[in-house]
N, C-alpha and C. Protein backbone atom coordinates (compact mmCIF):
# COMPACT_ATOMS: atom_id res chain seq x y z
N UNK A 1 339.49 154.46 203.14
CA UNK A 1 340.07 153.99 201.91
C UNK A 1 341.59 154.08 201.93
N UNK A 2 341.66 154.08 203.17
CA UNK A 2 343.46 153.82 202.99
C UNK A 2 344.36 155.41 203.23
N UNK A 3 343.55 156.47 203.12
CA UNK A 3 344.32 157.36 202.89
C UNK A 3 343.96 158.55 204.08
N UNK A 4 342.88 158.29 205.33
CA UNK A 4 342.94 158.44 206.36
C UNK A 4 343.07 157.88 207.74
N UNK A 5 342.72 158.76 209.05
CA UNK A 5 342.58 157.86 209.88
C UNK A 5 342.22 158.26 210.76
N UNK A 6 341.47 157.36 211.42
CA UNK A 6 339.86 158.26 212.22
C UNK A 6 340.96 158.29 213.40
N UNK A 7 340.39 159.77 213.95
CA UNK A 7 341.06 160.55 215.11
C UNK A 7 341.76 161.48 214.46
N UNK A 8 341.91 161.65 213.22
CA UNK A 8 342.74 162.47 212.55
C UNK A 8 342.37 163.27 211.36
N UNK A 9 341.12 164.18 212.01
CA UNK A 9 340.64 164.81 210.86
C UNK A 9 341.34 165.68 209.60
N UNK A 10 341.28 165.45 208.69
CA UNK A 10 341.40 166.47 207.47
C UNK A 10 342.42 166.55 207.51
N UNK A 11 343.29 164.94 207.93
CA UNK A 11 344.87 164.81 207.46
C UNK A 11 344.79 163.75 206.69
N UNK A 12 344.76 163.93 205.01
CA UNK A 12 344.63 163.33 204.14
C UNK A 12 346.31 162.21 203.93
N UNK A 13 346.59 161.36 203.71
CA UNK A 13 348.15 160.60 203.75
C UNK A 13 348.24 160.35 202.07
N UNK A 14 348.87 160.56 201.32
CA UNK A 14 348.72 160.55 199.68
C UNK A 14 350.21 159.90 199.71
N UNK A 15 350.83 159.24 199.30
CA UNK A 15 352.42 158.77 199.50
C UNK A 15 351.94 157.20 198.98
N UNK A 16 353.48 157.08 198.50
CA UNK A 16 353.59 155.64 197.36
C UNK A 16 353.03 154.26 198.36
N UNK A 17 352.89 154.12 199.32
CA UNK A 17 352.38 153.19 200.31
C UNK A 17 350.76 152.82 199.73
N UNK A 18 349.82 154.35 200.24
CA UNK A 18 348.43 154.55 200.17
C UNK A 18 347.78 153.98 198.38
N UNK A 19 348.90 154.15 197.36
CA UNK A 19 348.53 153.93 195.76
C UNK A 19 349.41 152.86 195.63
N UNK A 20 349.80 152.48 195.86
CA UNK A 20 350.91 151.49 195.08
C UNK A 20 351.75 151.97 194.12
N UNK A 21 351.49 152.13 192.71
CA UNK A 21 351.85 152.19 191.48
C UNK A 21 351.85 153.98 191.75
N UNK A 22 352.57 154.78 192.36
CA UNK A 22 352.38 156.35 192.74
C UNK A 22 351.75 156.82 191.43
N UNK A 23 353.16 156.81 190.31
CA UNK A 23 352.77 158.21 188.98
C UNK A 23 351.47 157.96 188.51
N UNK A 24 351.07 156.78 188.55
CA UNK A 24 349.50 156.12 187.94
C UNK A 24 348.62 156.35 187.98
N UNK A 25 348.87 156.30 189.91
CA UNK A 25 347.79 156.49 190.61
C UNK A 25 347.45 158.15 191.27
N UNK A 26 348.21 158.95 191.58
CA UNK A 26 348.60 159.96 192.44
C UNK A 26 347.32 161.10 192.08
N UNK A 27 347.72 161.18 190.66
CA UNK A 27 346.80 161.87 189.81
C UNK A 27 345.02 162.29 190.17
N UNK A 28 344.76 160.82 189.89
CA UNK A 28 343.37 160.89 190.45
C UNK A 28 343.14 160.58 191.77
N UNK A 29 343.89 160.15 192.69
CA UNK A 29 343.61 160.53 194.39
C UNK A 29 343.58 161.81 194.84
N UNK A 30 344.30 162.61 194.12
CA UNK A 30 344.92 164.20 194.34
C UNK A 30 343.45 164.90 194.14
N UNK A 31 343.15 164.62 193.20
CA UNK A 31 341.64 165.02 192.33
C UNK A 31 340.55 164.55 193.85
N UNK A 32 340.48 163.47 193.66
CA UNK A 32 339.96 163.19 195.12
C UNK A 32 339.62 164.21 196.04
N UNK A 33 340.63 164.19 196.15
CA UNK A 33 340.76 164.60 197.47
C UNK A 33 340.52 166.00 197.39
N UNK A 34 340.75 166.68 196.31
CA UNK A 34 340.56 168.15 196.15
C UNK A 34 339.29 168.00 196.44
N UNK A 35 338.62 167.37 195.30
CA UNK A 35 336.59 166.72 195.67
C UNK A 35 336.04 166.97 196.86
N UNK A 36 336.80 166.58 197.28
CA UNK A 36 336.41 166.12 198.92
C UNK A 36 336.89 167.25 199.79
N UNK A 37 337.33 167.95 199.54
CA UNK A 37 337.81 169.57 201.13
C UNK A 37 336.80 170.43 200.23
N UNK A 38 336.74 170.86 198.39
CA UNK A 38 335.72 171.41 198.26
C UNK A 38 333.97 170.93 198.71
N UNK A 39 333.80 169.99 198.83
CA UNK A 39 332.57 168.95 199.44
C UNK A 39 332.82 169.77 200.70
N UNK A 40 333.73 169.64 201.73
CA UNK A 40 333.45 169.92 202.86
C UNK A 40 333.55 171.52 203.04
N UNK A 41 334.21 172.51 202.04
CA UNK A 41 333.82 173.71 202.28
C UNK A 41 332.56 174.20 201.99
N UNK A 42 332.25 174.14 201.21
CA UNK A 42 330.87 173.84 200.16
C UNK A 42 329.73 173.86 201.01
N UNK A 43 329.54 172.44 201.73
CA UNK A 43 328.70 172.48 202.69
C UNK A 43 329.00 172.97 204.46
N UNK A 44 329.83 173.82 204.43
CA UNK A 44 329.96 174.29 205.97
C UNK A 44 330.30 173.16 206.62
N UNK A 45 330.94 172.77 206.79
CA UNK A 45 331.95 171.75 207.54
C UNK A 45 333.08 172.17 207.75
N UNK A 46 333.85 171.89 209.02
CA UNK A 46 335.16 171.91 208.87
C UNK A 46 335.96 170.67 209.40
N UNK A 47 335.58 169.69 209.59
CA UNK A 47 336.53 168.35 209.96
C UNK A 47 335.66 167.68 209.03
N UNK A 48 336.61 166.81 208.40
CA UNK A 48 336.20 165.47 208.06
C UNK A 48 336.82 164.12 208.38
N UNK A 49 336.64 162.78 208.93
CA UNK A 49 337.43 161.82 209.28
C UNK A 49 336.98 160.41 209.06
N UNK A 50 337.59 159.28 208.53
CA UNK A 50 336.76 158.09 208.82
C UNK A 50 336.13 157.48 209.91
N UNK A 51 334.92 157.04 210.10
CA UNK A 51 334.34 156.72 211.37
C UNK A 51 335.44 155.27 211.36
N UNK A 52 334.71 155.04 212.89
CA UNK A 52 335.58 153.51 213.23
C UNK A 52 335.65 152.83 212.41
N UNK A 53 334.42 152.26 212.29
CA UNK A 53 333.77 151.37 211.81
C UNK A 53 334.22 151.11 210.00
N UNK A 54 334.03 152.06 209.38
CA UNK A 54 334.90 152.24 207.80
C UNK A 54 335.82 151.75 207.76
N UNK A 55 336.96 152.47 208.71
CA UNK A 55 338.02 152.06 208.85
C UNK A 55 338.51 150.89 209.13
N UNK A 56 337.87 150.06 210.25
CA UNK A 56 337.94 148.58 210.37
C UNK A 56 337.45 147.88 209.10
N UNK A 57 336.36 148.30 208.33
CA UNK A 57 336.29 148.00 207.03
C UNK A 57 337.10 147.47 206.12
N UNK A 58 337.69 148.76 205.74
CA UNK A 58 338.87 149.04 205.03
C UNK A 58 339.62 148.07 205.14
N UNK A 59 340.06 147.75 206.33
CA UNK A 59 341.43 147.09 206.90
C UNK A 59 341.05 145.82 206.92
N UNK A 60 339.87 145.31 207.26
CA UNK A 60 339.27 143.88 207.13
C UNK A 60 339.74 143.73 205.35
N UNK A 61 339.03 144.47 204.33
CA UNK A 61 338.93 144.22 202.72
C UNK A 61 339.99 144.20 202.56
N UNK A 62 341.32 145.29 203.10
CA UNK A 62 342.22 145.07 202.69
C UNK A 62 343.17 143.46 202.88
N UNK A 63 343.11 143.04 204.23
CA UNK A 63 343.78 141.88 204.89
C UNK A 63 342.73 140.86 203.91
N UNK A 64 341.56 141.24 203.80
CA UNK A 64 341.01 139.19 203.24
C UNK A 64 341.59 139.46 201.71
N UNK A 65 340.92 140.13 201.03
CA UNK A 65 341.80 140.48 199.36
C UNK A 65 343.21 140.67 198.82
N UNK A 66 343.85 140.84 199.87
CA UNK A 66 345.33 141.02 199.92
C UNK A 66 345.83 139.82 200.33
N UNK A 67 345.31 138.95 200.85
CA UNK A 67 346.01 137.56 200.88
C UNK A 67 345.79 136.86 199.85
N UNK A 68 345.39 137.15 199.07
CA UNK A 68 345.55 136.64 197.62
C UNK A 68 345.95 137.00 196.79
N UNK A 69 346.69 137.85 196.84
CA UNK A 69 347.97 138.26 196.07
C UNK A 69 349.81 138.14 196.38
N UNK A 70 350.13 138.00 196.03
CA UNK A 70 352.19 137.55 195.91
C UNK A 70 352.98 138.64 196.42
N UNK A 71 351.80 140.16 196.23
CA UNK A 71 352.15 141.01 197.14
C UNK A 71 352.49 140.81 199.01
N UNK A 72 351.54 139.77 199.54
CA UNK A 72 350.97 139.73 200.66
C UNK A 72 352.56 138.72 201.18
N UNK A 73 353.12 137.65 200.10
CA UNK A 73 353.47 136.50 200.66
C UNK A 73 354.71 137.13 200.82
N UNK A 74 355.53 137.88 200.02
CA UNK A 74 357.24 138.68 200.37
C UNK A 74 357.12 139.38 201.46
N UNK A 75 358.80 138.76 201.85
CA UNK A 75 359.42 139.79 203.12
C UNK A 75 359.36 140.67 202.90
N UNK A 76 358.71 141.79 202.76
CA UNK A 76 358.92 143.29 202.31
C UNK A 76 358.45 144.19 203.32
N UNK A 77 358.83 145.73 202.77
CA UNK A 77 358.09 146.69 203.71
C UNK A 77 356.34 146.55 203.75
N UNK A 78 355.70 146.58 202.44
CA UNK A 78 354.37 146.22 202.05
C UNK A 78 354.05 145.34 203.11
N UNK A 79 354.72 144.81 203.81
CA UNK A 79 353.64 143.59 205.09
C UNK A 79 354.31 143.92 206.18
N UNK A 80 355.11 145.17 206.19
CA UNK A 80 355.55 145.68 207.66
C UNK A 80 356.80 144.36 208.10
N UNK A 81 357.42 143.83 207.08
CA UNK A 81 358.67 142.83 207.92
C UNK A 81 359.76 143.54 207.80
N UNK A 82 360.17 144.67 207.35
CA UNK A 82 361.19 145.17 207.78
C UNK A 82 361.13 145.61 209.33
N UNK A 83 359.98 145.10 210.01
CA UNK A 83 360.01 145.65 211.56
C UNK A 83 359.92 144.60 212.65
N UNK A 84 361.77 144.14 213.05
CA UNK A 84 360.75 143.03 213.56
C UNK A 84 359.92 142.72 214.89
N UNK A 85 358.74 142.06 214.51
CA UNK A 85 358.20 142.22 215.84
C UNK A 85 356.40 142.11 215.05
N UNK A 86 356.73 142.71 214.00
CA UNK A 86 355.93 143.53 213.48
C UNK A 86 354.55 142.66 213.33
N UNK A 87 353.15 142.49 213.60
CA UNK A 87 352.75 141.99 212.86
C UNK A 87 352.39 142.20 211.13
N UNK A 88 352.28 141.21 210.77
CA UNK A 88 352.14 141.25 209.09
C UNK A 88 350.97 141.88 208.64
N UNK A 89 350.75 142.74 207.95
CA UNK A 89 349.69 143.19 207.82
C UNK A 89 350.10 144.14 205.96
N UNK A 90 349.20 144.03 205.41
CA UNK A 90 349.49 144.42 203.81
C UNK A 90 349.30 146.03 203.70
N UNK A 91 349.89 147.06 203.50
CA UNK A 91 350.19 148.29 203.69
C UNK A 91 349.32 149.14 202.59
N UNK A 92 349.15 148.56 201.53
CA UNK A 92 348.55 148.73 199.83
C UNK A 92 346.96 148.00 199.50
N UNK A 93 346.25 148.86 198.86
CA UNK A 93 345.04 147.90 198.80
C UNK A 93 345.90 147.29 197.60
N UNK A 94 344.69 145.91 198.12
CA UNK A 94 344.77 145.04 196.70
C UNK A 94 344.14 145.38 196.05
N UNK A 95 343.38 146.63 195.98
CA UNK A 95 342.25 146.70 194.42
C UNK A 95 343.14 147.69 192.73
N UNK A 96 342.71 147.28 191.82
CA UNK A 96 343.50 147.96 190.87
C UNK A 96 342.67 149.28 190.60
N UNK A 97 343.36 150.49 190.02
CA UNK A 97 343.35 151.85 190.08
C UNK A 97 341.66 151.72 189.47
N UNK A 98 341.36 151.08 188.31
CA UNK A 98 340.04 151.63 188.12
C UNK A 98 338.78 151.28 189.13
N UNK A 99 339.19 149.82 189.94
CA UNK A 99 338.25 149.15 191.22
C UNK A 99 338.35 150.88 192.01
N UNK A 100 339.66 151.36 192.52
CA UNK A 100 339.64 152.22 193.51
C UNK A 100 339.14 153.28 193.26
N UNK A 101 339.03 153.83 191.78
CA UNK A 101 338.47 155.30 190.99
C UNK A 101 336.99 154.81 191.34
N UNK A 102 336.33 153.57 191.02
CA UNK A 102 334.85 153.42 191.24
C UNK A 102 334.74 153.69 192.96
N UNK A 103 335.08 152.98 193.84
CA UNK A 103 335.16 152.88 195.44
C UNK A 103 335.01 154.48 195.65
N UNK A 104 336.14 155.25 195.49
CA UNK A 104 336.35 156.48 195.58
C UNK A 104 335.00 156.97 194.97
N UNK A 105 334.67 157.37 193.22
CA UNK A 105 333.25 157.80 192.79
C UNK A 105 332.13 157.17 194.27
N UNK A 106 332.13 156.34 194.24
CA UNK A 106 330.81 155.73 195.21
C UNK A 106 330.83 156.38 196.66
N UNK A 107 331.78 156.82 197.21
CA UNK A 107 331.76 157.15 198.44
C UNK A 107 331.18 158.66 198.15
N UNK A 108 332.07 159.07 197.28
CA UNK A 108 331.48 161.02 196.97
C UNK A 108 330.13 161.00 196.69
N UNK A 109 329.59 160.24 195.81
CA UNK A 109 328.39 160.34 195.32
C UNK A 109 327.38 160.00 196.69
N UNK A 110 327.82 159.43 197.72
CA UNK A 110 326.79 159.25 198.92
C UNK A 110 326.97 159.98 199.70
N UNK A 111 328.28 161.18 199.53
CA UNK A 111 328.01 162.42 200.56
C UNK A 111 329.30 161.61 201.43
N UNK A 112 329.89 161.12 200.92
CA UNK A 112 330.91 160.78 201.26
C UNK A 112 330.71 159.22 202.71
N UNK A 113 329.98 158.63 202.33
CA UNK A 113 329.71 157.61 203.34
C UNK A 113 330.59 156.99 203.45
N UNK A 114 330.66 156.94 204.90
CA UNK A 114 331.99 156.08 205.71
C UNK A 114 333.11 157.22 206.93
N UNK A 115 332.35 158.61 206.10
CA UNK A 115 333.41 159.55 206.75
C UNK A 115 332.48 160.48 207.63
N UNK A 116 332.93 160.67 209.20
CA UNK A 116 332.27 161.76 209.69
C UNK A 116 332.55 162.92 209.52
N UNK A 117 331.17 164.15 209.15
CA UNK A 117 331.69 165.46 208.66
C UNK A 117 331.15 166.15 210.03
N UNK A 118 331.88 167.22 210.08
CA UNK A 118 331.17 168.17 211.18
C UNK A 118 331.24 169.44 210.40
């Protein structure tokens, strides 16, 4: 969901990129995420990470839904053109805070599907 990255367990990324709208959003990702290390203490785990496959997910929903927004079409950092060379690629989901509060609820409630726990 944007805010890990497989190979990189239980390094959560929370920063104005991952939310868009930060003060809005920050709040309930933070909450999140607390959710989620108590989830993994809770049940005896100690790594958690997105599998491949999620992650290509992610990044697929993000690139087809994000080209339909005005976000996608500016020179900006949001599509990586301050780099050049860069390919274009949209940095922010396109979904709005309550789409991502449901996404987020839905993943916890399945034990966190999409993420490998050990």
């Amino acid at each position: 969901m944007g805010i890990q990255s497989n190979g990189f367990p239980n390094m959560f990324t929370i920063n104005a990129a991952s939310v868009g709208n930060f003060v809005r959003a920050a709040e309930p990702l933070v909450e999140w995420v607390a959710e989620c290390i108590r989830y993994v203490r809770e049940n005896e785990y100690v790594r958690i990470s997105p599998t491949l496959e999620a992650e290509d997910d992610w990044v697929t929903h993000v690139n087809e839904a994000g080209s339909k927004i005005l976000r996608s079409q500016a020179d900006s950092w949001f599509v990586g053109a301050n780099i050049p060379g860069k390919a274009r690629a949209l940095l922010t989901s396109p979904d709005t805070a309550p789409v991502m509060r449901a996404k987020r609820a839905d993943v916890a409630a399945n034990g966190y599907e999409g993420f490998s726990l050990e």
